[in-house]
N, C-alpha and C. Protein backbone atom coordinates (compact mmCIF):
# COMPACT_ATOMS: atom_id res chain seq x y z
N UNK A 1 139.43 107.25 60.35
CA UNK A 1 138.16 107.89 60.53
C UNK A 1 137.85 108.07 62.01
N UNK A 2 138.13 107.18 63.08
CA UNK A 2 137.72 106.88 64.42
C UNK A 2 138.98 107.91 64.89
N UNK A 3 140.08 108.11 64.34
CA UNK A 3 140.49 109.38 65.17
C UNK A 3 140.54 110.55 64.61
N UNK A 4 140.01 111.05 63.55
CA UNK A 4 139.07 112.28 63.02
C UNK A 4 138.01 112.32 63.35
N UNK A 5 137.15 111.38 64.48
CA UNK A 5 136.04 111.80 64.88
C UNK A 5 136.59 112.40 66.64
N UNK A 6 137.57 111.31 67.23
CA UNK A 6 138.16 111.80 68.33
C UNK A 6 138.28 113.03 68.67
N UNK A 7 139.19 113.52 67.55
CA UNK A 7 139.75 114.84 67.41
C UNK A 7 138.88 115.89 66.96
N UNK A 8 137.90 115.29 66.24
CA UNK A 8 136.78 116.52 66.23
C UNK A 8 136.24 116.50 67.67
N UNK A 9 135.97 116.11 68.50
CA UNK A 9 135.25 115.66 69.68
C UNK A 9 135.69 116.67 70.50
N UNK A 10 137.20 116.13 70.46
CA UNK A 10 137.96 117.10 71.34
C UNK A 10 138.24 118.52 71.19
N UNK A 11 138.26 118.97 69.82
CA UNK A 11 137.99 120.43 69.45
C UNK A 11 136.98 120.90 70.54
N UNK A 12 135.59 120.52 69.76
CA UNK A 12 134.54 120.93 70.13
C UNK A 12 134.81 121.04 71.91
N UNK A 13 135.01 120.07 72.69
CA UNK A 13 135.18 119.99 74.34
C UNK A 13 135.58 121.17 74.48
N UNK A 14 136.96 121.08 73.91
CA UNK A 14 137.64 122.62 74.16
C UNK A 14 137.03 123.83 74.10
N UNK A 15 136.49 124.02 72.53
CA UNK A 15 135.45 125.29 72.88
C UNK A 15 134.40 125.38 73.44
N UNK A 16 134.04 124.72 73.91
CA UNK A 16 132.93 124.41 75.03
C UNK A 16 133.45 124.90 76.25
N UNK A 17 134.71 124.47 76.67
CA UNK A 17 134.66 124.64 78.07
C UNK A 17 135.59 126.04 77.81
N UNK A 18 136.15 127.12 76.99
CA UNK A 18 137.20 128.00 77.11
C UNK A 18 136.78 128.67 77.99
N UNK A 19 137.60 128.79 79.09
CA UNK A 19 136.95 130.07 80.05
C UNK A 19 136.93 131.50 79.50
N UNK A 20 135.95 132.12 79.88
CA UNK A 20 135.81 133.78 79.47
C UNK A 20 136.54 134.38 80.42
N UNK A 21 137.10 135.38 79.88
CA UNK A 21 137.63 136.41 80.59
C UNK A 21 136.67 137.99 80.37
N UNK A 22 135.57 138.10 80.96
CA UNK A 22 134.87 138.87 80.60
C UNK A 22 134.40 139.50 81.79
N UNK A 23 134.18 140.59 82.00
CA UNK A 23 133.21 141.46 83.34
C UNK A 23 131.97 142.03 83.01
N UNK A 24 131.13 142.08 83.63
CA UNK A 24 129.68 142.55 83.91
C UNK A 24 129.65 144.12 83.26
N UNK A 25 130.79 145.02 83.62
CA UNK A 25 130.53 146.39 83.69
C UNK A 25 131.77 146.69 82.80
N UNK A 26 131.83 147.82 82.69
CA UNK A 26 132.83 148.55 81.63
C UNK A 26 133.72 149.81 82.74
N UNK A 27 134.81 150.31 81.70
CA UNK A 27 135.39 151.06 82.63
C UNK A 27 135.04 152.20 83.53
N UNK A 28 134.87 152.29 84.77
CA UNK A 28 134.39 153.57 85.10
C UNK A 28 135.06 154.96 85.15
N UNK A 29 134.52 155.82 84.62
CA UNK A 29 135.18 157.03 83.93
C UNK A 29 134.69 158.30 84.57
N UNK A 30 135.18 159.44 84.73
CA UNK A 30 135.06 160.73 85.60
C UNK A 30 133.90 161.76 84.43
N UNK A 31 132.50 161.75 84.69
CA UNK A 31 131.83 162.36 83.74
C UNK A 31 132.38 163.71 83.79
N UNK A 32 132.00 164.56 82.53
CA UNK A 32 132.04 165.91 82.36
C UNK A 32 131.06 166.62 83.05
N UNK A 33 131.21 168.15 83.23
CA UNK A 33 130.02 168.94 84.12
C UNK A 33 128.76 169.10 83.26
N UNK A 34 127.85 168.63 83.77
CA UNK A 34 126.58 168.68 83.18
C UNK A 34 125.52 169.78 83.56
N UNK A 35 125.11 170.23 83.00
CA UNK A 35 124.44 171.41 82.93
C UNK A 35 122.93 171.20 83.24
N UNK A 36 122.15 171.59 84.39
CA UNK A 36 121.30 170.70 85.07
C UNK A 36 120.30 171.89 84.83
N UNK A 37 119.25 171.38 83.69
CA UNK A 37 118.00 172.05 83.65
C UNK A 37 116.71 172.14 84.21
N UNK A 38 115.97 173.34 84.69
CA UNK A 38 114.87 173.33 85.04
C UNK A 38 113.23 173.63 84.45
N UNK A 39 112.78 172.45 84.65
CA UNK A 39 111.25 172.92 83.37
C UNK A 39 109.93 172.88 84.61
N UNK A 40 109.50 173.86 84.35
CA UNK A 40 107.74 173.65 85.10
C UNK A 40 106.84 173.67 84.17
N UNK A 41 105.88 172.50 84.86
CA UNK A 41 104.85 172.06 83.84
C UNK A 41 103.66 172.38 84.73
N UNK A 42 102.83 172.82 84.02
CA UNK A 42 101.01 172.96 84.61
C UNK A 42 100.34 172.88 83.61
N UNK A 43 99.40 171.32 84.58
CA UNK A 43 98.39 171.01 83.80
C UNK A 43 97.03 170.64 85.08
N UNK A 44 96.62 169.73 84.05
CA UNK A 44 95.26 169.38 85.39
C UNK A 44 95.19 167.78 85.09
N UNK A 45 94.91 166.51 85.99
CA UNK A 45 94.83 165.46 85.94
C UNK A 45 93.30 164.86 86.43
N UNK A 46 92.76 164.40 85.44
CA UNK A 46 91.32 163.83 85.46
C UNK A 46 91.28 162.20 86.04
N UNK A 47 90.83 162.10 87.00
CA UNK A 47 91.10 160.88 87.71
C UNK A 47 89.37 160.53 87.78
N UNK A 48 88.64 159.57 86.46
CA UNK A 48 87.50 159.29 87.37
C UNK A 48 87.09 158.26 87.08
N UNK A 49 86.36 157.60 88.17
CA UNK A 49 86.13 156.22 88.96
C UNK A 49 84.79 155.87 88.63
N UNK A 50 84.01 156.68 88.02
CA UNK A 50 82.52 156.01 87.72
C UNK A 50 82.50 156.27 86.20
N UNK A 51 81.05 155.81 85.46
CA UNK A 51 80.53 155.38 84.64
C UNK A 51 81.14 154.78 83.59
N UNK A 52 81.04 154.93 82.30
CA UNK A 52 81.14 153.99 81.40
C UNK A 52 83.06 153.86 80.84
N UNK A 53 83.35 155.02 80.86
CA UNK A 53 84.74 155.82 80.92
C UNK A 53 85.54 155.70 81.75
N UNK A 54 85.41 155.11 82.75
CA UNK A 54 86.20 155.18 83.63
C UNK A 54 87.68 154.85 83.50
N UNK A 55 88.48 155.80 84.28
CA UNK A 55 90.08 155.99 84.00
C UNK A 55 90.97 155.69 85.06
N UNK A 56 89.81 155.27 86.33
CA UNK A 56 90.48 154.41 86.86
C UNK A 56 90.07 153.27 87.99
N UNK A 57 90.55 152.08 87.33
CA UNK A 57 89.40 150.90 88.02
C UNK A 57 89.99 149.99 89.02
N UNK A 58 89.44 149.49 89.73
CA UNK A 58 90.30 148.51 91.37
C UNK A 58 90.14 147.11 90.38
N UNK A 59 91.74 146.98 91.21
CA UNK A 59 91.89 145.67 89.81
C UNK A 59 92.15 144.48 91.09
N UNK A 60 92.20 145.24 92.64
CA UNK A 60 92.43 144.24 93.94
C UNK A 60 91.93 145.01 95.01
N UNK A 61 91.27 143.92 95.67
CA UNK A 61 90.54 144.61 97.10
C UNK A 61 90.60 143.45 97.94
N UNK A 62 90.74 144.02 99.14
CA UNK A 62 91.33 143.09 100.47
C UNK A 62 89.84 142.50 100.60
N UNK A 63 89.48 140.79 101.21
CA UNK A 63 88.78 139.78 101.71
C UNK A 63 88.19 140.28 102.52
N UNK A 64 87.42 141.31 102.99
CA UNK A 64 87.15 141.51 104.56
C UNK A 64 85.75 142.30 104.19
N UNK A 65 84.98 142.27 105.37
CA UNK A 65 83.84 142.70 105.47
C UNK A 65 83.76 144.27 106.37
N UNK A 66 84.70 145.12 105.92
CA UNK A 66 84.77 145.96 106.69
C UNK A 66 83.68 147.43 105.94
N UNK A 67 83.47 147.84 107.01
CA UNK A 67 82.31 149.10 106.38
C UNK A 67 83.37 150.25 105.66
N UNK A 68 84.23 150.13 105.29
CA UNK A 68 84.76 151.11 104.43
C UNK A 68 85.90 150.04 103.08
N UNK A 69 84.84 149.49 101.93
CA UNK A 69 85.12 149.35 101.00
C UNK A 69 86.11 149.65 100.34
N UNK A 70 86.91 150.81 100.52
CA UNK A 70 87.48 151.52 99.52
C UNK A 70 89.22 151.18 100.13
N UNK A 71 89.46 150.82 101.39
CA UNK A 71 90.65 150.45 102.42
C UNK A 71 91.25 149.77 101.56
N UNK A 72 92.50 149.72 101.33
CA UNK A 72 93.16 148.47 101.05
C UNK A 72 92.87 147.85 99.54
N UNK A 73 91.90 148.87 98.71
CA UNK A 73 92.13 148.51 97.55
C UNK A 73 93.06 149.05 96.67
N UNK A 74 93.48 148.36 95.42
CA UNK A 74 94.66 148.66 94.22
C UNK A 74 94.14 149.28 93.08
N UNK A 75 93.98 150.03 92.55
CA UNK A 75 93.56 151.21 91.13
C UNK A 75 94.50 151.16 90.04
N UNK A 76 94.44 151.15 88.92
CA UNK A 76 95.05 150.94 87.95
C UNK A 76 94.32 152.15 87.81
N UNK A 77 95.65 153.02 86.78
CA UNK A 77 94.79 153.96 86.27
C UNK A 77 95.69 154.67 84.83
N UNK A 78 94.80 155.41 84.10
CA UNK A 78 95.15 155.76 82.64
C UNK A 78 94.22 156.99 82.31
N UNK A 79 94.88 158.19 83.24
CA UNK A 79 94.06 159.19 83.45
C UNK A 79 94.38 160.57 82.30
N UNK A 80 93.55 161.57 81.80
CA UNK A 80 94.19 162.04 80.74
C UNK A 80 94.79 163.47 81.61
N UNK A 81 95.61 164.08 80.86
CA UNK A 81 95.82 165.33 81.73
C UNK A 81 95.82 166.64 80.22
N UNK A 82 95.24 167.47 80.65
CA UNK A 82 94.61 168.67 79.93
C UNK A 82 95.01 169.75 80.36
N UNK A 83 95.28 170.62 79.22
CA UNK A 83 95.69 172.23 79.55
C UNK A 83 94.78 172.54 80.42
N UNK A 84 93.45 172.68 80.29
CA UNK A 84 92.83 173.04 81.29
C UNK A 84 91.92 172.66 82.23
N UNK A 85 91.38 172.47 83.04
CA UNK A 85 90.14 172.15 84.36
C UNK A 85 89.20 170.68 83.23
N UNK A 86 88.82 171.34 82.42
CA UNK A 86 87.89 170.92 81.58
C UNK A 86 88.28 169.59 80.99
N UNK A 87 87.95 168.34 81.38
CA UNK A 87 87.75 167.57 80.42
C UNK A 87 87.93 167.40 78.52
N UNK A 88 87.03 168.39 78.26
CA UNK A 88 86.75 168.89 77.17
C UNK A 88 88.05 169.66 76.05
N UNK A 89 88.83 170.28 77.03
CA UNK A 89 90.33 171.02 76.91
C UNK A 89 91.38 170.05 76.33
N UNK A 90 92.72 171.04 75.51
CA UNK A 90 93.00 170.17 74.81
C UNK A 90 94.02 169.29 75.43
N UNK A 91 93.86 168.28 75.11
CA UNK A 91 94.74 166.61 75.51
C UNK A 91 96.46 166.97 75.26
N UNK A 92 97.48 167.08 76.70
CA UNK A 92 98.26 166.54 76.61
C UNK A 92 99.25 165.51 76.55
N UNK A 93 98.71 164.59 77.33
CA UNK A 93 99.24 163.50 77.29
C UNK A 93 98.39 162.33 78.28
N UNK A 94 98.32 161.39 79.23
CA UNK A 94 98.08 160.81 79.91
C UNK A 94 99.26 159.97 80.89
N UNK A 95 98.29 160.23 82.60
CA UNK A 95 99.31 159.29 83.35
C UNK A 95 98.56 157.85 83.81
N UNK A 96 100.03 156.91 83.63
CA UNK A 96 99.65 155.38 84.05
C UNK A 96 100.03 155.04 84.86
N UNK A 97 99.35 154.40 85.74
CA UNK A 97 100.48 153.56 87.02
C UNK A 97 98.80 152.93 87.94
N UNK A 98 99.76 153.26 89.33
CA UNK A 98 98.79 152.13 90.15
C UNK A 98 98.74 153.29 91.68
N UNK A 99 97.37 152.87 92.15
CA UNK A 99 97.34 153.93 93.86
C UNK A 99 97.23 152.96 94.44
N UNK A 100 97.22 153.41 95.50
CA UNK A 100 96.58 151.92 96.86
C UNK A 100 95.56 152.92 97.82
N UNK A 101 94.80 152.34 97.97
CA UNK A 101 93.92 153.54 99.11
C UNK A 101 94.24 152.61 100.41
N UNK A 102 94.90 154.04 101.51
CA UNK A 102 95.46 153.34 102.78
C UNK A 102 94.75 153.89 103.79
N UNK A 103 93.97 154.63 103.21
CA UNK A 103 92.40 155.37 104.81
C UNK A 103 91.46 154.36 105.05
N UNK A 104 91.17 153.79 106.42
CA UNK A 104 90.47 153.57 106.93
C UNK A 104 89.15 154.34 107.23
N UNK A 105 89.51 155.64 107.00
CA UNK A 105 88.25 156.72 107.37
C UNK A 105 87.78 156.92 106.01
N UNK A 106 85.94 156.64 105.91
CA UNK A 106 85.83 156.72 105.00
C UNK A 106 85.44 158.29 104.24
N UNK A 107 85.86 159.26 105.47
CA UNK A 107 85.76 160.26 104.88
C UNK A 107 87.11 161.00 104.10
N UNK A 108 88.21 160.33 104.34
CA UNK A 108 89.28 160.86 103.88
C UNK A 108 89.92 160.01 102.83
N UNK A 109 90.81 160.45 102.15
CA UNK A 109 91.65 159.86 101.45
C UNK A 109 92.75 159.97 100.82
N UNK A 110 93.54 158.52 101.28
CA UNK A 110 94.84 158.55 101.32
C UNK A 110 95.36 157.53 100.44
N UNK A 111 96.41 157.77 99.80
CA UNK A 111 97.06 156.55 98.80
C UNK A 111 98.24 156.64 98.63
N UNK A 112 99.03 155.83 98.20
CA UNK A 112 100.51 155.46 97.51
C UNK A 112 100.42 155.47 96.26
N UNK A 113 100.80 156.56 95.42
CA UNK A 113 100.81 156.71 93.94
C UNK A 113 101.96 156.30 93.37
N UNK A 114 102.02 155.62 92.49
CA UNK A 114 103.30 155.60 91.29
C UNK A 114 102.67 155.52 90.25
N UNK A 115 103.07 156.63 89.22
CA UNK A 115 102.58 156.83 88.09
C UNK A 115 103.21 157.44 87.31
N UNK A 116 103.09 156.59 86.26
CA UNK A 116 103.84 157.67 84.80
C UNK A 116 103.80 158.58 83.76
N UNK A 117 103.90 160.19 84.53
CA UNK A 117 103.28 160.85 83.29
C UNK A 117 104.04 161.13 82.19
N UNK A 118 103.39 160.90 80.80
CA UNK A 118 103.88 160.80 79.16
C UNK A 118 103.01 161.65 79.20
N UNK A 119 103.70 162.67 77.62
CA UNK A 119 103.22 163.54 77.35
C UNK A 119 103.31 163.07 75.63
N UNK A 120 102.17 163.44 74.86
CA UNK A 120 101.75 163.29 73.80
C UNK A 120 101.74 164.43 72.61
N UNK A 121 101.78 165.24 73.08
CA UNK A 121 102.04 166.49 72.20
C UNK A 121 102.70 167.59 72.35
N UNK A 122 103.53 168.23 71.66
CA UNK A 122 103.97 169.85 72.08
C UNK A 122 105.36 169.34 72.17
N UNK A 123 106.07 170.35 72.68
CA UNK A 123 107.90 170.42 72.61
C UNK A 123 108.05 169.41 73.75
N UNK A 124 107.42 168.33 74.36
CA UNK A 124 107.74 167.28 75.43
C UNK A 124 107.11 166.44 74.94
N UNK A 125 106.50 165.95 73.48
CA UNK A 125 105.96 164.83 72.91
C UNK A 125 106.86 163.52 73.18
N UNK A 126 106.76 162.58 73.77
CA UNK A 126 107.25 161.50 73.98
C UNK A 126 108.64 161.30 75.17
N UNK A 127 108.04 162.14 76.23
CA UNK A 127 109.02 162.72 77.16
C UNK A 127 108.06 162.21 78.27
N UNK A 128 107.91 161.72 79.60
CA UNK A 128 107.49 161.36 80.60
C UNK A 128 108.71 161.84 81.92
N UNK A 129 108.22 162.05 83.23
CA UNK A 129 108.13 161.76 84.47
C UNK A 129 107.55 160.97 85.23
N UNK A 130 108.27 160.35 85.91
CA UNK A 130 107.50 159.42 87.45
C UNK A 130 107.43 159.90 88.59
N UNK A 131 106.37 159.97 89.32
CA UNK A 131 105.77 160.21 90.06
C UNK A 131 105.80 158.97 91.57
N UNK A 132 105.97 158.99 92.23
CA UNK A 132 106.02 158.35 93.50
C UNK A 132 105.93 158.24 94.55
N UNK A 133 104.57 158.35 95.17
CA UNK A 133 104.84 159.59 96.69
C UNK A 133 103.05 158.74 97.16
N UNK A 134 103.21 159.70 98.42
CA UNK A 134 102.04 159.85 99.34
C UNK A 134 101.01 161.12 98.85
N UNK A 135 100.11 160.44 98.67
CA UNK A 135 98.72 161.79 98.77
C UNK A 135 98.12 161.50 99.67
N UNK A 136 97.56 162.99 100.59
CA UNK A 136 96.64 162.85 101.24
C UNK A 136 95.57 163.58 101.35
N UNK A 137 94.32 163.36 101.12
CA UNK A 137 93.03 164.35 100.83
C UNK A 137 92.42 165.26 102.42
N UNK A 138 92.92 164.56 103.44
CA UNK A 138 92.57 164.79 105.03
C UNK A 138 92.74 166.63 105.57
N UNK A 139 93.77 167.28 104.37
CA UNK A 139 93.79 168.51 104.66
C UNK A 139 92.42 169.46 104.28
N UNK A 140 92.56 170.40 104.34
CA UNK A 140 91.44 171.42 104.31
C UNK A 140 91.09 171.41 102.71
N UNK A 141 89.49 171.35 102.22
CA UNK A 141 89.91 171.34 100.86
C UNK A 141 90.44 172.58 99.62
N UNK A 142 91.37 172.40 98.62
CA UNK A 142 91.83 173.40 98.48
C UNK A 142 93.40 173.68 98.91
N UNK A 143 93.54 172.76 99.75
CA UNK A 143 94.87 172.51 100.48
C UNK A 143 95.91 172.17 99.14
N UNK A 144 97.47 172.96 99.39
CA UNK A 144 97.91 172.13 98.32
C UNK A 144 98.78 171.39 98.54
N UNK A 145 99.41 169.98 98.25
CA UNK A 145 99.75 168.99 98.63
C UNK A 145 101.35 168.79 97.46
N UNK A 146 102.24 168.09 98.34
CA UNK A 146 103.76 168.08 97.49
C UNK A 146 104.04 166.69 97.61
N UNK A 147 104.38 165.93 96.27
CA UNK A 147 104.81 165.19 95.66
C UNK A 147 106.17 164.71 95.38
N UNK A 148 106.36 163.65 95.36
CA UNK A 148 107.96 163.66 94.94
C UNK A 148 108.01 162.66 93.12
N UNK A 149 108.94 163.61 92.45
CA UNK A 149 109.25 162.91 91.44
C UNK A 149 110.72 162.27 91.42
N UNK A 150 110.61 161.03 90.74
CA UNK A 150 111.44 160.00 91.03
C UNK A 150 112.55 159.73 89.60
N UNK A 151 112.13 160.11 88.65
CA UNK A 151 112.91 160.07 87.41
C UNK A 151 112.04 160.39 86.37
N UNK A 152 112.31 160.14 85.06
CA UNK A 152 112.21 160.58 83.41
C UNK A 152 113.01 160.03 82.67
N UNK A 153 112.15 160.20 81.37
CA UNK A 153 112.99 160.15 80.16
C UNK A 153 113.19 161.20 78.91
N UNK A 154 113.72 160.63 78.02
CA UNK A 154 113.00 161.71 76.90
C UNK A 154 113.69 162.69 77.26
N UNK A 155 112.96 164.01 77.13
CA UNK A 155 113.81 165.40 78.34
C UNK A 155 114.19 165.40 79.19
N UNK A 156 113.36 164.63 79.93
CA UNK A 156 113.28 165.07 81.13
C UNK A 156 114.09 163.46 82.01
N UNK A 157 115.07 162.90 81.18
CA UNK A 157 116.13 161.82 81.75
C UNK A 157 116.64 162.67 83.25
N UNK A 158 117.26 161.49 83.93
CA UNK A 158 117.18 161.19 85.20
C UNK A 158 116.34 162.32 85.83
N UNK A 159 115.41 163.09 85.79
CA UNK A 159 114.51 163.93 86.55
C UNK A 159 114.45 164.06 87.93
N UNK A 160 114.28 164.79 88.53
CA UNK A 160 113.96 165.06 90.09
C UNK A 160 113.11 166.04 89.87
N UNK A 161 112.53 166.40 91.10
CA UNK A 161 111.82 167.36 91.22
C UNK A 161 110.73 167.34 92.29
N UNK A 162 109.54 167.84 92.27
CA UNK A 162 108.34 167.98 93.07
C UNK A 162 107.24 168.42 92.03
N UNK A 163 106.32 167.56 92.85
CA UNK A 163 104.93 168.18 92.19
C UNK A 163 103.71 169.03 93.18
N UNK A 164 103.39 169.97 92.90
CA UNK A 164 102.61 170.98 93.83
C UNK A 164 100.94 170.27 93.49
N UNK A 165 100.28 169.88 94.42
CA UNK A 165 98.55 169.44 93.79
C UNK A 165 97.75 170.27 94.22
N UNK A 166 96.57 170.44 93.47
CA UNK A 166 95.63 171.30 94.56
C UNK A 166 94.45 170.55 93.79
N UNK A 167 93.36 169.53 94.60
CA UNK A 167 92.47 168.99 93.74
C UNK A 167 91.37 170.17 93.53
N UNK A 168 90.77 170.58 92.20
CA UNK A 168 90.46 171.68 92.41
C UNK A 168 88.72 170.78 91.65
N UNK A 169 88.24 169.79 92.06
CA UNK A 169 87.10 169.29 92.30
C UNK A 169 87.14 167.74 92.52
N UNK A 170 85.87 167.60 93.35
CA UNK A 170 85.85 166.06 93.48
C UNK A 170 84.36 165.90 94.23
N UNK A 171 84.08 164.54 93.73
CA UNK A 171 82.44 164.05 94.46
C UNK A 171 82.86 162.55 95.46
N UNK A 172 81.71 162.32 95.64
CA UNK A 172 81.41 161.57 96.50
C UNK A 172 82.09 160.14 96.15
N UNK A 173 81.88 159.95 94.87
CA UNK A 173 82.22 158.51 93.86
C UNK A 173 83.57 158.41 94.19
N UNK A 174 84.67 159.05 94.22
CA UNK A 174 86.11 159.23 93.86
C UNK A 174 86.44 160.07 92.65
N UNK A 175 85.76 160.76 92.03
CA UNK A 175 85.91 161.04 90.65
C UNK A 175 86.59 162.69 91.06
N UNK A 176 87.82 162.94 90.29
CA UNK A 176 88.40 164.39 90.78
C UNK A 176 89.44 164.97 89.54
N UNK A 177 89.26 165.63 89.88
CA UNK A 177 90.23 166.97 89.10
C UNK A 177 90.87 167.30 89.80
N UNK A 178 92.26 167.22 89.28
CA UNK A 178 93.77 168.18 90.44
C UNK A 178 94.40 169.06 89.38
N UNK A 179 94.72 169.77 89.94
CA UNK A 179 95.59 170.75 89.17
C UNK A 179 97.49 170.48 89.92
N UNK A 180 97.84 170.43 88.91
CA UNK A 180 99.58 170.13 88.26
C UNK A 180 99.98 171.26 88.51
N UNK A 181 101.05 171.99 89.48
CA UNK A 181 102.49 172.48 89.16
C UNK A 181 103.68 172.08 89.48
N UNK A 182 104.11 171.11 88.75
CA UNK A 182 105.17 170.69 88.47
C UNK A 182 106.66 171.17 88.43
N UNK A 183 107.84 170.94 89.33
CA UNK A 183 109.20 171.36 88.87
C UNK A 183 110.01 170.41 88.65
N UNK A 184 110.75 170.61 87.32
CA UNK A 184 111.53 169.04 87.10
C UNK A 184 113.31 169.70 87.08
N UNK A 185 113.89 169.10 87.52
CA UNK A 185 114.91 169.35 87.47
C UNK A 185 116.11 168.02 86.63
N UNK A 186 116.75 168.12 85.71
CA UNK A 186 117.17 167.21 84.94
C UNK A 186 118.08 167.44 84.13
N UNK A 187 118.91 166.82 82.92
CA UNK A 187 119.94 166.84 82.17
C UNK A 187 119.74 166.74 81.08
């Protein structure tokens, strides 16, 4: 019995310690030519910061007593984007992510966007782009401003592209409307 337990013992050791012969990655292989499509999208993105609704709220703000509040804070946001200007217009999808406001001047405004726009309905239902770039509001208003997109899924997998903005309203609060023309370039 005491050396049928040995010998079970020692099994077990053994498969315990068998070294693997295994690698991280698989073979690397020469892809085929891929056929690289282009889609433009226009819409409008509702970004607003006051009342009960709000779509997008500071979830971090820097310790400091400085007269421009708005510096150095973090926005979470879950903004809807619509065929048209209007609120009211019908719902394509919504973008999520996070800004940082990096103006010191409190008349301008500037941020670091990453955000993910998903789309919810129509021939790109469950298809998104990311978004990743610098905005800056400091130009003339009406000005239109270029974006960089960073990837996708869905359709619009590994994506590139640019996004064209033109905020085509905004108040005092932060609360704004931009208008989307979008070029995605992808596989």
């Amino acid at each position: 019995m005491e050396n049928q337990m040995i010998f079970a013992w020692a099994i077990i050791f053994c498969l315990a310690v068998a070294p693997v012969h295994g690698q991280y990655y698989s073979r690397t292989v020469k892809a085929g030519p891929r056929v690289e499509k282009i889609t433009r999208l226009h819409f409008f993105f509702h970004d607003i910061r006051s009342g009960e609704n709000a779509t997008a709220i500071p979830i971090a703000s820097p310790n400091t007593t400085q007269d421009t509040p708005t510096y150095g804070t973090l926005y979470a946001m879950d903004d809807p984007l619509t065929m048209e200007s209007e609120l009211t217009s019908t719902l394509i999808g919504n973008s999520q992510g996070l800004y940082l406001d990096l103006s010191r001047e409190r008349t301008q405004f500037t941020a670091i966007f990453y955000a993910d726009f998903a789309f919810t309905t129509g021939r790109f239902n469950g298809s998104s782009f990311s978004l990743f770039s610098r905005f800056s509001a400091e130009d003339a208003p009406g000005t239109i401003r270029e974006m960089a997109i960073v990837g996708g899924r869905g359709a619009f997998r590994m994506a590139t592209g640019f996004a064209l903005l033109r905020p085509t309203w905004s108040n005092t609060i932060g609360d704004a409307i931009v208008e989307f023309n979008v070029t995605l370039y992808h596989y």
